[in-house]
PDB file of N, CA and C in Angstrom:
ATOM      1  N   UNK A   1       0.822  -1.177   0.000  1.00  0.00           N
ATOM      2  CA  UNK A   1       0.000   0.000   0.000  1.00  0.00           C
ATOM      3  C   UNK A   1       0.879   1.258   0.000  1.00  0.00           C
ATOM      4  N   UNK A   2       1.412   0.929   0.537  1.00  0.00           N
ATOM      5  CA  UNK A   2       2.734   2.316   0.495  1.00  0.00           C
ATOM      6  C   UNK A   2       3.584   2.978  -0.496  1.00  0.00           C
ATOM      7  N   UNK A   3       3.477   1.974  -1.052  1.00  0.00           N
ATOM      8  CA  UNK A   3       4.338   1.563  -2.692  1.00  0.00           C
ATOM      9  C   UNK A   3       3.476   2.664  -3.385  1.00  0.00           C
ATOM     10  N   UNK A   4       1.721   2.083  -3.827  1.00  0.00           N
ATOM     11  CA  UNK A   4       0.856   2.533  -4.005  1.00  0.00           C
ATOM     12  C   UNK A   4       1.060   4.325  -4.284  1.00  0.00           C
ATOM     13  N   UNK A   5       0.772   5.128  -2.750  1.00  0.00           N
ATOM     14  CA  UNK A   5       1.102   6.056  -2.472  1.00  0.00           C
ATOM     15  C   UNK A   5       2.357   6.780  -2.450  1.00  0.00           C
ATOM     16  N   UNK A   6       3.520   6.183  -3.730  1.00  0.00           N
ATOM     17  CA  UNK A   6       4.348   7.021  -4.081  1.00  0.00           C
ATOM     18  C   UNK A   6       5.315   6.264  -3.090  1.00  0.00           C
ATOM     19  N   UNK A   7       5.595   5.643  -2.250  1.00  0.00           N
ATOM     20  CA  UNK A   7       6.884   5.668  -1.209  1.00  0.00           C
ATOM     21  C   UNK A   7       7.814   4.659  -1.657  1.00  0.00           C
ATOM     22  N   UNK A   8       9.271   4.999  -1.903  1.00  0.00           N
ATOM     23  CA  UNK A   8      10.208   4.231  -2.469  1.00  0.00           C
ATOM     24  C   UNK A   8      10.584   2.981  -2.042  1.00  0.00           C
ATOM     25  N   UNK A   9      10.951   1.831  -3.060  1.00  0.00           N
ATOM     26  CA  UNK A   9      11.187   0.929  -2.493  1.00  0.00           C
ATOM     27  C   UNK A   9      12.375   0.619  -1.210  1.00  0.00           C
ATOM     28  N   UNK A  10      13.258   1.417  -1.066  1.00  0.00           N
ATOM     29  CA  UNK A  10      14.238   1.366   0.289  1.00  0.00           C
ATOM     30  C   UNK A  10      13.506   2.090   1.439  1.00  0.00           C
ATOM     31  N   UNK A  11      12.507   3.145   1.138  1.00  0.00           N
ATOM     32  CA  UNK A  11      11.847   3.611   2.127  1.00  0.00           C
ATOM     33  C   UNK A  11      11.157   2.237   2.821  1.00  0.00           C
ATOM     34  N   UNK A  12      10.393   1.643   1.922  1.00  0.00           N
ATOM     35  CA  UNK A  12       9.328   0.540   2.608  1.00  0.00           C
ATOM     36  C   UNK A  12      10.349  -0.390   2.976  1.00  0.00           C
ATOM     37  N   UNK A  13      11.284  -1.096   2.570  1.00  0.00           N
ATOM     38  CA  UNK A  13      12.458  -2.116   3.452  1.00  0.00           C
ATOM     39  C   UNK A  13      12.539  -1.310   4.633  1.00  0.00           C
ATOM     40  N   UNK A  14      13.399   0.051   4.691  1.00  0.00           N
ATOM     41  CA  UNK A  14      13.743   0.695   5.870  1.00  0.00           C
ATOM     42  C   UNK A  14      12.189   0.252   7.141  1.00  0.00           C
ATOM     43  N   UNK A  15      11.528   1.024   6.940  1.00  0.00           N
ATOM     44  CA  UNK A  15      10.212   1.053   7.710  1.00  0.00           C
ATOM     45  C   UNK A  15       9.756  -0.822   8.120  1.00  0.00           C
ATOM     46  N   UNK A  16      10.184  -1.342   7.478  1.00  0.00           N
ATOM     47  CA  UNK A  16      10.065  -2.864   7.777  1.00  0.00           C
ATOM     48  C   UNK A  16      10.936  -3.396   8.666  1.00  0.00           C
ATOM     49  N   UNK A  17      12.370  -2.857   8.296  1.00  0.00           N
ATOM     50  CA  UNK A  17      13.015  -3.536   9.355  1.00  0.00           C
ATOM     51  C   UNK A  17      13.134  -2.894  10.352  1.00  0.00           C
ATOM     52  N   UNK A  18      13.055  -1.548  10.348  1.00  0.00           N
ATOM     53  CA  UNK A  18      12.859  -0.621  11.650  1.00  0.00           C
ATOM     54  C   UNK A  18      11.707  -1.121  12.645  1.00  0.00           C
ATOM     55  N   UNK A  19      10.686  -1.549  12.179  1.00  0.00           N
ATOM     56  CA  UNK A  19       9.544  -2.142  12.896  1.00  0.00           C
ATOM     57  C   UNK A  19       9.829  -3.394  13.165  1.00  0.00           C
ATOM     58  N   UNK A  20      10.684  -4.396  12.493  1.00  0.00           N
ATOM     59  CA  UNK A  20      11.094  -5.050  13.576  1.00  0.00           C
ATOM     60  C   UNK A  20      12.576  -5.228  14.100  1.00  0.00           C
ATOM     61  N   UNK A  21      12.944  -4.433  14.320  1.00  0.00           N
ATOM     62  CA  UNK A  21      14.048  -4.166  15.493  1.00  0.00           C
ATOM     63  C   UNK A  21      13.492  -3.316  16.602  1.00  0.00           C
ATOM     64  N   UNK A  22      11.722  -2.653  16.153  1.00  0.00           N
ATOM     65  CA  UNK A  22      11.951  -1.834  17.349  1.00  0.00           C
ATOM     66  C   UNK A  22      11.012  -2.890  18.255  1.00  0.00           C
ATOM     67  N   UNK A  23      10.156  -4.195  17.449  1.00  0.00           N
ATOM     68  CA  UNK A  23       9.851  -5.028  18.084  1.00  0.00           C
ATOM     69  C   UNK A  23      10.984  -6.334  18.565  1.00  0.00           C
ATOM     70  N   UNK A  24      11.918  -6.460  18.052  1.00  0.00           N
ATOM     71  CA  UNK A  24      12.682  -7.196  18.716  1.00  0.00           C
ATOM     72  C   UNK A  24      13.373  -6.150  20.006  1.00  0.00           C
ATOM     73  N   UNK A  25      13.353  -4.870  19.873  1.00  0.00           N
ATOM     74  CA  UNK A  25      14.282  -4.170  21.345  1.00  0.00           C
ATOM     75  C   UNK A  25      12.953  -4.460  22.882  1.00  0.00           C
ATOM     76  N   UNK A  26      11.793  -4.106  22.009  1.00  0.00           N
ATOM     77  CA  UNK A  26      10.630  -4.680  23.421  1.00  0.00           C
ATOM     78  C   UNK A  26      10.954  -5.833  23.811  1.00  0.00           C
ATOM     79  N   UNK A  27      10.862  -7.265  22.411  1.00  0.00           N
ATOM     80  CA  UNK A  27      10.373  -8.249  23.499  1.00  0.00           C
ATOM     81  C   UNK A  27      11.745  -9.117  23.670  1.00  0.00           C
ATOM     82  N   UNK A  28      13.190  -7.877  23.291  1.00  0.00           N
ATOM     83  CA  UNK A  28      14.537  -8.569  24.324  1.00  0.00           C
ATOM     84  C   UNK A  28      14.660  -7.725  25.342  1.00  0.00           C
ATOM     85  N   UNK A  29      14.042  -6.247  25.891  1.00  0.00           N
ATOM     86  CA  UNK A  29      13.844  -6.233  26.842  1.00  0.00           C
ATOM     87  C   UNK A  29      13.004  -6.921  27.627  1.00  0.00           C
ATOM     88  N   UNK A  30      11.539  -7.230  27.321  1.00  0.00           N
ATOM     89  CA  UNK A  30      10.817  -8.113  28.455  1.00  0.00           C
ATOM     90  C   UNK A  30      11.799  -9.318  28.754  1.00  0.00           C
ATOM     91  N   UNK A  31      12.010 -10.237  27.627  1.00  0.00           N
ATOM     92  CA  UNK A  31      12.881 -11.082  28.042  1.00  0.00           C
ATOM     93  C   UNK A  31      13.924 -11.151  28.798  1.00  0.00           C
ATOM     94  N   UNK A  32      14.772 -10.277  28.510  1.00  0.00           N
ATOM     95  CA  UNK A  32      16.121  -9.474  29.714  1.00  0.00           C
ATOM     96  C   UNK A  32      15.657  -9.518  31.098  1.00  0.00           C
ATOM     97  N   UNK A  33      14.816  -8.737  31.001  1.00  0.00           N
ATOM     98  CA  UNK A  33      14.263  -8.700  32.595  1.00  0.00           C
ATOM     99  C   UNK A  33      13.808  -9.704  33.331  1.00  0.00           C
ATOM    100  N   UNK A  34      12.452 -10.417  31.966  1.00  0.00           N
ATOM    101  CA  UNK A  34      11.978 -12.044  33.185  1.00  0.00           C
ATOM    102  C   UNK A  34      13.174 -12.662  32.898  1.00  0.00           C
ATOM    103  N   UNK A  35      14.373 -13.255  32.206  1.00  0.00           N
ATOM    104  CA  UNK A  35      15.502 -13.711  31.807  1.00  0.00           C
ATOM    105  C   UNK A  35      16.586 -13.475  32.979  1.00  0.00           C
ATOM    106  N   UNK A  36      16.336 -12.046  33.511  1.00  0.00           N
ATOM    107  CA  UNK A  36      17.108 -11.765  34.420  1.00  0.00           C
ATOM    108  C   UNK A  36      16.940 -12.171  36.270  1.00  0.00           C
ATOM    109  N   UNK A  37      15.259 -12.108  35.993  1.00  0.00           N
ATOM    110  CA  UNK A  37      14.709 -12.401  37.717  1.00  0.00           C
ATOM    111  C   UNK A  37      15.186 -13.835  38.056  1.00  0.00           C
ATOM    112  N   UNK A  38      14.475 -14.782  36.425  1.00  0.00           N
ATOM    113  CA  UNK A  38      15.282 -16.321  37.043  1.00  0.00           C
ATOM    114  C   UNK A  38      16.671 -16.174  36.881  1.00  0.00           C
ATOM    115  N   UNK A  39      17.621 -16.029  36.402  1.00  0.00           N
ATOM    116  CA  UNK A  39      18.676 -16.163  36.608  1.00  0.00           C
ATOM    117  C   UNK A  39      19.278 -15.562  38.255  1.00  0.00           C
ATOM    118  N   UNK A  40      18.692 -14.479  38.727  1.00  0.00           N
ATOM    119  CA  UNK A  40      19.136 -14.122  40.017  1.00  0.00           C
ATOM    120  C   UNK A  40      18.679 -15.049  40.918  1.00  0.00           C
ATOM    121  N   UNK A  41      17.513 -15.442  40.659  1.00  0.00           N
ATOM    122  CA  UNK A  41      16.607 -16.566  41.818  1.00  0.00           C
ATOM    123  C   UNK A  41      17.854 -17.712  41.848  1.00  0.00           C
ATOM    124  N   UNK A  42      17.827 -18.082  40.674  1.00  0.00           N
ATOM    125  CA  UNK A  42      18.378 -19.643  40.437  1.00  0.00           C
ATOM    126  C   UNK A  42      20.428 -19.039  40.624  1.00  0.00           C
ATOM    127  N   UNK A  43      20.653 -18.039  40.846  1.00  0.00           N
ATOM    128  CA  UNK A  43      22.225 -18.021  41.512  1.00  0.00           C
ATOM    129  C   UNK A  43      21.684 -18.186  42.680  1.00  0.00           C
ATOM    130  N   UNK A  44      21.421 -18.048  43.437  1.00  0.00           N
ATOM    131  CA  UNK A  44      20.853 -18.329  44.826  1.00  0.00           C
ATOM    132  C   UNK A  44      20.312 -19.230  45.462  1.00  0.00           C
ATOM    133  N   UNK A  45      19.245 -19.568  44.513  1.00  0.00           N
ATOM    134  CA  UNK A  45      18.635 -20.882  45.048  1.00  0.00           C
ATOM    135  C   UNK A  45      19.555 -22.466  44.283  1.00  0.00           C
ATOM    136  N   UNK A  46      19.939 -21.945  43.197  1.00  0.00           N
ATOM    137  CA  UNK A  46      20.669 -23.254  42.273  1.00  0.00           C
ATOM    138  C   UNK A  46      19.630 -24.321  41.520  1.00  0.00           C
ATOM    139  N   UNK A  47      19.898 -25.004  41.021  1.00  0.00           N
ATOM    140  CA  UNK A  47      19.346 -26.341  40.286  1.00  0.00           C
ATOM    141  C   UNK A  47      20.415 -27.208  40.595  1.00  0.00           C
ATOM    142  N   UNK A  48      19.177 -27.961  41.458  1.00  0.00           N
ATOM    143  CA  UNK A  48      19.338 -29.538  42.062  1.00  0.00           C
ATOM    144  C   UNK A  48      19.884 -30.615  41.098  1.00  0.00           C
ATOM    145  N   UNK A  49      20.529 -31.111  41.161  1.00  0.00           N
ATOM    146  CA  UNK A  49      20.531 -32.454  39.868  1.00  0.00           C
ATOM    147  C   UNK A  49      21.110 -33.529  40.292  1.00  0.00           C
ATOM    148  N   UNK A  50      21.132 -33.717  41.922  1.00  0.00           N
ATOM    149  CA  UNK A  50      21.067 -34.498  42.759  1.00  0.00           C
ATOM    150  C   UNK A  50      20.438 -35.742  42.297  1.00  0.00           C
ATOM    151  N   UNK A  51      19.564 -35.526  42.283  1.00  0.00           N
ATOM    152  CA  UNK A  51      18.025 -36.768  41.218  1.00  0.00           C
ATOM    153  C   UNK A  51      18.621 -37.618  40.312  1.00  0.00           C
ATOM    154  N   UNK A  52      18.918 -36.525  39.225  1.00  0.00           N
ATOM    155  CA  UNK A  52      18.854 -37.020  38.016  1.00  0.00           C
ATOM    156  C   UNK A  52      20.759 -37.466  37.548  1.00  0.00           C
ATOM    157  N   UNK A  53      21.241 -37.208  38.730  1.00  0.00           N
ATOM    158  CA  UNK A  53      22.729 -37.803  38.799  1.00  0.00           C
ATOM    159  C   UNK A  53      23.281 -38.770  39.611  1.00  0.00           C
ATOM    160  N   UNK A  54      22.027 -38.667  39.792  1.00  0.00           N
ATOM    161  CA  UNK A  54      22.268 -40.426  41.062  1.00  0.00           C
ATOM    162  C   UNK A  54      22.741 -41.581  40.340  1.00  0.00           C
ATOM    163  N   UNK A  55      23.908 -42.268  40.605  1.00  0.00           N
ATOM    164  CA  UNK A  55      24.644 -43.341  40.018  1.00  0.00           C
ATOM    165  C   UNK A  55      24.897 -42.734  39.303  1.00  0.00           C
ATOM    166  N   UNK A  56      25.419 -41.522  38.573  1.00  0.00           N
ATOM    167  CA  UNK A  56      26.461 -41.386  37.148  1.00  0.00           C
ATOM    168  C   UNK A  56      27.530 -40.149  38.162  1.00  0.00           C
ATOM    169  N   UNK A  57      29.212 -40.944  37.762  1.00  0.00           N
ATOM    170  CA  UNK A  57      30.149 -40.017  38.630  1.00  0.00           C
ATOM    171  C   UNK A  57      30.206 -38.926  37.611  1.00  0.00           C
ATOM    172  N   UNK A  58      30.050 -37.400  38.272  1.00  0.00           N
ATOM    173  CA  UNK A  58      30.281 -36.537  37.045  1.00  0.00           C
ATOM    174  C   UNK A  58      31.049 -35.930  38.098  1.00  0.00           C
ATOM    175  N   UNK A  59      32.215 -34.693  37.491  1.00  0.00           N
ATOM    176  CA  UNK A  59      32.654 -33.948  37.636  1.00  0.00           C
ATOM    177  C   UNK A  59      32.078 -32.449  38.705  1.00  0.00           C
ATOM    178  N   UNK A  60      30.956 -32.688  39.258  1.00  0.00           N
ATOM    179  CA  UNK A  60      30.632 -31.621  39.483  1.00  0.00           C
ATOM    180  C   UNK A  60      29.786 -31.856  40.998  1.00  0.00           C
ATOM    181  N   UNK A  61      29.100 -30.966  41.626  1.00  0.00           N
ATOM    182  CA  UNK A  61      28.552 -31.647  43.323  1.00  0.00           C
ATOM    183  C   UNK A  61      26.713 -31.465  42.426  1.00  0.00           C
ATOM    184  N   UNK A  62      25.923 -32.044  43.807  1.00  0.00           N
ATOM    185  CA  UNK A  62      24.438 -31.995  43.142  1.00  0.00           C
ATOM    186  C   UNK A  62      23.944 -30.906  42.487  1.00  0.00           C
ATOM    187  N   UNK A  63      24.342 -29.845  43.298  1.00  0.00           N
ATOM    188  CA  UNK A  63      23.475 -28.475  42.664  1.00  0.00           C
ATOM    189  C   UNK A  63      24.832 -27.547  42.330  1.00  0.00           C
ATOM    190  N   UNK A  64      23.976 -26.819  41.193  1.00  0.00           N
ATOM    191  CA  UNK A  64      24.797 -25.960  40.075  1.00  0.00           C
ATOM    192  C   UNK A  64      24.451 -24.663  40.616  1.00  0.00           C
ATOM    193  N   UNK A  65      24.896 -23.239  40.614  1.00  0.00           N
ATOM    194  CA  UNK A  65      24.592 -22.123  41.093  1.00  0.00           C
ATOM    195  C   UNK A  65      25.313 -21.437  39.565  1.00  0.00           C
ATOM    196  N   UNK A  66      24.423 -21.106  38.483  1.00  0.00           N
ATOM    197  CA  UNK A  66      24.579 -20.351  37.283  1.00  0.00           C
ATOM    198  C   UNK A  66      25.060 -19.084  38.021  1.00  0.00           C
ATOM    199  N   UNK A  67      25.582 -18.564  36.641  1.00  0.00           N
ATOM    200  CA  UNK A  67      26.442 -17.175  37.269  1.00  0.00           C
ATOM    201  C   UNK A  67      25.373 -16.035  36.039  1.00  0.00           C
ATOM    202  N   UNK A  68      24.689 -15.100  36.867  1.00  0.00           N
ATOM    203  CA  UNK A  68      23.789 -14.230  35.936  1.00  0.00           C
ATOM    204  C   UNK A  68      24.959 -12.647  36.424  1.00  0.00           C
ATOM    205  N   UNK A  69      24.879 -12.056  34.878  1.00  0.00           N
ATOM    206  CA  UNK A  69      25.843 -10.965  35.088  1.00  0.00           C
ATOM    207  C   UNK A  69      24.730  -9.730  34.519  1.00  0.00           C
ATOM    208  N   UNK A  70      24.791  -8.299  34.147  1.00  0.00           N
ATOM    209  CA  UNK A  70      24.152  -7.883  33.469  1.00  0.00           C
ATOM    210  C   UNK A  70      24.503  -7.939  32.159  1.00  0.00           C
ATOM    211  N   UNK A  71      25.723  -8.320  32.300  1.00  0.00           N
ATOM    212  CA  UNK A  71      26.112  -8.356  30.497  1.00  0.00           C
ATOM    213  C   UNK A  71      25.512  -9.079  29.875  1.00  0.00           C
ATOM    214  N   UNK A  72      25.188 -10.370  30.387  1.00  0.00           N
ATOM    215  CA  UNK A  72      24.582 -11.712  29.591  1.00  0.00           C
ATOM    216  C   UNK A  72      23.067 -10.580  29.332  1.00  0.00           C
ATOM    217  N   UNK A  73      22.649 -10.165  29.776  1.00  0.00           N
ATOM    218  CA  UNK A  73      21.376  -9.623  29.968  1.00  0.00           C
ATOM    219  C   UNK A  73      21.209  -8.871  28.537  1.00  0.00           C
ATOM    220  N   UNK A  74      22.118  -7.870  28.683  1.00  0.00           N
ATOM    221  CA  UNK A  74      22.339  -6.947  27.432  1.00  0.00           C
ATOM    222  C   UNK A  74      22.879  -7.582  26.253  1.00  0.00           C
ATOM    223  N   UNK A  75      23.259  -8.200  26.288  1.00  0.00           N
ATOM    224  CA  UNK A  75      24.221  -9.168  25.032  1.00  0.00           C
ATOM    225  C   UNK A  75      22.810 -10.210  24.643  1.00  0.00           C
ATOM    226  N   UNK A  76      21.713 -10.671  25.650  1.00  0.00           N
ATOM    227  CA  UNK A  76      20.675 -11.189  24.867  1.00  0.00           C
ATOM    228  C   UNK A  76      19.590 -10.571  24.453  1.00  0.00           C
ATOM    229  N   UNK A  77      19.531  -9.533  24.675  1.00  0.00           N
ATOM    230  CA  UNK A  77      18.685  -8.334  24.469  1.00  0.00           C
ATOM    231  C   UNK A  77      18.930  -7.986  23.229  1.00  0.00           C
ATOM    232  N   UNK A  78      20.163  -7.925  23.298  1.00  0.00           N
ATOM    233  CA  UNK A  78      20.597  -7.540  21.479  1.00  0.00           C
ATOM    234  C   UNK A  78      20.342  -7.857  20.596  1.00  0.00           C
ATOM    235  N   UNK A  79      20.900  -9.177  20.816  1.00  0.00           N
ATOM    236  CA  UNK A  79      20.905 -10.625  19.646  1.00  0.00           C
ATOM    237  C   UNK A  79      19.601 -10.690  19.807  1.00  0.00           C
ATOM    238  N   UNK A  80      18.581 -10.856  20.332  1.00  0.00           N
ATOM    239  CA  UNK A  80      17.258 -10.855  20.132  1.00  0.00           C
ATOM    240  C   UNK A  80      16.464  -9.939  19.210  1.00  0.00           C
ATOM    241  N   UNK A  81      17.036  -8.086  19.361  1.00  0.00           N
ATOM    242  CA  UNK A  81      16.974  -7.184  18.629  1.00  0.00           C
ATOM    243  C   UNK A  81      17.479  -7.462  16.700  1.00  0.00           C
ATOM    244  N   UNK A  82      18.833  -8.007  17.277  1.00  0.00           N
ATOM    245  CA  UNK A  82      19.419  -8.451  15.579  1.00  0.00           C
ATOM    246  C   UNK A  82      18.864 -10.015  14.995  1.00  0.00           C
ATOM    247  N   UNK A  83      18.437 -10.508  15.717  1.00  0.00           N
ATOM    248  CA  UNK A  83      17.067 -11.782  15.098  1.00  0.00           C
ATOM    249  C   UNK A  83      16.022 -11.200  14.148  1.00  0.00           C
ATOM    250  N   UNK A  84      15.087 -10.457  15.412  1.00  0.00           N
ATOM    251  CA  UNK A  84      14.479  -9.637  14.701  1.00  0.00           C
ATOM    252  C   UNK A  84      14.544  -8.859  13.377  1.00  0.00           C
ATOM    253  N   UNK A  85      15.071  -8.394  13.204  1.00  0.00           N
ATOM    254  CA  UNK A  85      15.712  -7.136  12.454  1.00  0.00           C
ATOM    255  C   UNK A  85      15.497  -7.677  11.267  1.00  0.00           C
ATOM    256  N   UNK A  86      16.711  -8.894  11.731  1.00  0.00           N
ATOM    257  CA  UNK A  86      17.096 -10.314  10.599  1.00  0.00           C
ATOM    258  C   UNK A  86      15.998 -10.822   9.575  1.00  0.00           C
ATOM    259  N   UNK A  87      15.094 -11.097  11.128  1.00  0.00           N
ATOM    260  CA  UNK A  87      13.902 -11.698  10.239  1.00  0.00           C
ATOM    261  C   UNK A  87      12.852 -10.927   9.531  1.00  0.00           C
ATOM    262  N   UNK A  88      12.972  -9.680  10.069  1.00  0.00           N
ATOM    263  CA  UNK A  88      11.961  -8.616   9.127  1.00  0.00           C
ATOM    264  C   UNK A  88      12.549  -8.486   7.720  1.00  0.00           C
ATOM    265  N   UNK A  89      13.559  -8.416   7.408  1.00  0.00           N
ATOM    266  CA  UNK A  89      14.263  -8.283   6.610  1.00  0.00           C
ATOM    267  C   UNK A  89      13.693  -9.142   4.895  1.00  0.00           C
ATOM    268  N   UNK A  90      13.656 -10.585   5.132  1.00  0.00           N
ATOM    269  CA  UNK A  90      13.231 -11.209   4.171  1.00  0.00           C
ATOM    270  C   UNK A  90      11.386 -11.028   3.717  1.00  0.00           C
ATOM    271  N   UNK A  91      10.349 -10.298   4.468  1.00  0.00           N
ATOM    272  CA  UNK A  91       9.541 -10.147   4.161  1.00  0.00           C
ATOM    273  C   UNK A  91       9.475  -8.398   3.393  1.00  0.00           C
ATOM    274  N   UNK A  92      10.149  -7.797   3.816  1.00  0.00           N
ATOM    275  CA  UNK A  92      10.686  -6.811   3.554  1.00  0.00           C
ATOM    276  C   UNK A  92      11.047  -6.562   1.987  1.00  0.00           C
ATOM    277  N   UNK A  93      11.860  -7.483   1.401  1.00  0.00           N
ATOM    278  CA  UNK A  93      12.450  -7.743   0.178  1.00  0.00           C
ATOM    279  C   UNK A  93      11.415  -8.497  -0.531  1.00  0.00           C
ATOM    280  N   UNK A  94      10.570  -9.189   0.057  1.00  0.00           N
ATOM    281  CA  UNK A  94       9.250  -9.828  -0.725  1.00  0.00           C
ATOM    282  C   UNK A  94       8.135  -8.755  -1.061  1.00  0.00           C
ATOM    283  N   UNK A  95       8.330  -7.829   0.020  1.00  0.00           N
ATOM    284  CA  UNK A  95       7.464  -6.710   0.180  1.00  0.00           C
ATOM    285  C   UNK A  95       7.178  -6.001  -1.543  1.00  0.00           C
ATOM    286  N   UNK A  96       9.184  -5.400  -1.942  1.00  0.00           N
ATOM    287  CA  UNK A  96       8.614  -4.757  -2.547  1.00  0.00           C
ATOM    288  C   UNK A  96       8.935  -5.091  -3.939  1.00  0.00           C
ATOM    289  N   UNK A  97       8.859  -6.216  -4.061  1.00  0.00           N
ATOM    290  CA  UNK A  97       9.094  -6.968  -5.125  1.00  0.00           C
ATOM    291  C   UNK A  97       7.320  -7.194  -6.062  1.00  0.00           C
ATOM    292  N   UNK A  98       6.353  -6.811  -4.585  1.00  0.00           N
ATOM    293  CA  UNK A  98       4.946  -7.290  -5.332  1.00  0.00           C
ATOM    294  C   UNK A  98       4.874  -5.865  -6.064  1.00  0.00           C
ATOM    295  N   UNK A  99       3.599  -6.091  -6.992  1.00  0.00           N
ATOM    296  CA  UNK A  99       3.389  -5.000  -7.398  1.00  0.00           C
ATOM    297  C   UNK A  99       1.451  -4.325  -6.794  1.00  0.00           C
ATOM    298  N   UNK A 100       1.744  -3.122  -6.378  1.00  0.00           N
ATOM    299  CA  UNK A 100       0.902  -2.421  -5.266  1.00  0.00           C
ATOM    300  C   UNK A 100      -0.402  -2.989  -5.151  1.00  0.00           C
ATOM    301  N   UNK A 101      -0.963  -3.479  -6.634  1.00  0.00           N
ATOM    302  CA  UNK A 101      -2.692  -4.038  -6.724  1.00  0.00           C
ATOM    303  C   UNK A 101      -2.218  -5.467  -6.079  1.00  0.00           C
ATOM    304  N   UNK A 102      -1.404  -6.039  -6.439  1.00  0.00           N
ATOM    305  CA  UNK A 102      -1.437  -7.423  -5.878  1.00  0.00           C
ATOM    306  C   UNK A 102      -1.120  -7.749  -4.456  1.00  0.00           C
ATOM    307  N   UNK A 103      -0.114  -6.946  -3.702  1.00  0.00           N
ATOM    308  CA  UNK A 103      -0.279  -6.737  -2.317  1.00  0.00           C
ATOM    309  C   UNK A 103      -1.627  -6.404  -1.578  1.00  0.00           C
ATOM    310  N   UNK A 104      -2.783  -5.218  -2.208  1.00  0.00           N
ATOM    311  CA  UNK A 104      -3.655  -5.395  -1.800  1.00  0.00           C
ATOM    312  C   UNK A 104      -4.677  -6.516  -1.596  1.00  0.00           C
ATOM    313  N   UNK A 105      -4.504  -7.409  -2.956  1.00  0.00           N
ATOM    314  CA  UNK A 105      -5.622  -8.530  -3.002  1.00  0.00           C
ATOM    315  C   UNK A 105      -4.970  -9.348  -1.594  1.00  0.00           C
ATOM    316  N   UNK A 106      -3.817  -9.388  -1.379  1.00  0.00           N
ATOM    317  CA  UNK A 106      -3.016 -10.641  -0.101  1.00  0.00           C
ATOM    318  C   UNK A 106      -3.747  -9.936   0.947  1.00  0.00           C
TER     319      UNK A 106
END
């Protein structure tokens, strides 16, 4: 539709992938954050594997205590952002390849 109304084909890619990077920056912040509460819970509380390591000698004692930093936080926030981005990208290039009447009939 945009096409339609005069707007260039790098304009409509731009506006595509901008919309989703600015939806991948939301939902790698939500994620960051609930991403971040379990990871603080579980340095503290740990995962048991006491259970499920009974009879096998491993290298390690029952429970594990993960190490949550803020970096991991921001570094998946990102890559979540550049997924996104990523994946807007190929509908983007399909975008403006249609021609304006036939995008409308889809």
């Amino acid at each position: 539709m945009q096409a339609a109304l005069g707007m260039r084909r790098s304009d409509i890619v731009f506006l595509i992938v901008s919309e989703g990077l600015v939806i991948g920056f939301l939902g790698g912040i939500v994620g960051a954050v609930l991403g971040s509460a379990v990871g603080i819970w579980l340095e503290h509380s740990g995962l048991d594997f006491t259970a499920a390591a009974r009879g096998i000698d491993l290298p390690f004692q029952g429970i594990v205590y993960p190490d949550w930093t803020l970096s991991y936080a921001v570094i998946g926030m990102l890559l979540g952002m550049l997924a996104a981005g990523l994946a807007a990208l190929y509908p983007a290039l399909r975008a403006i390849k249609m021609a304006p009447a036939e995008a409308l009939r889809q």
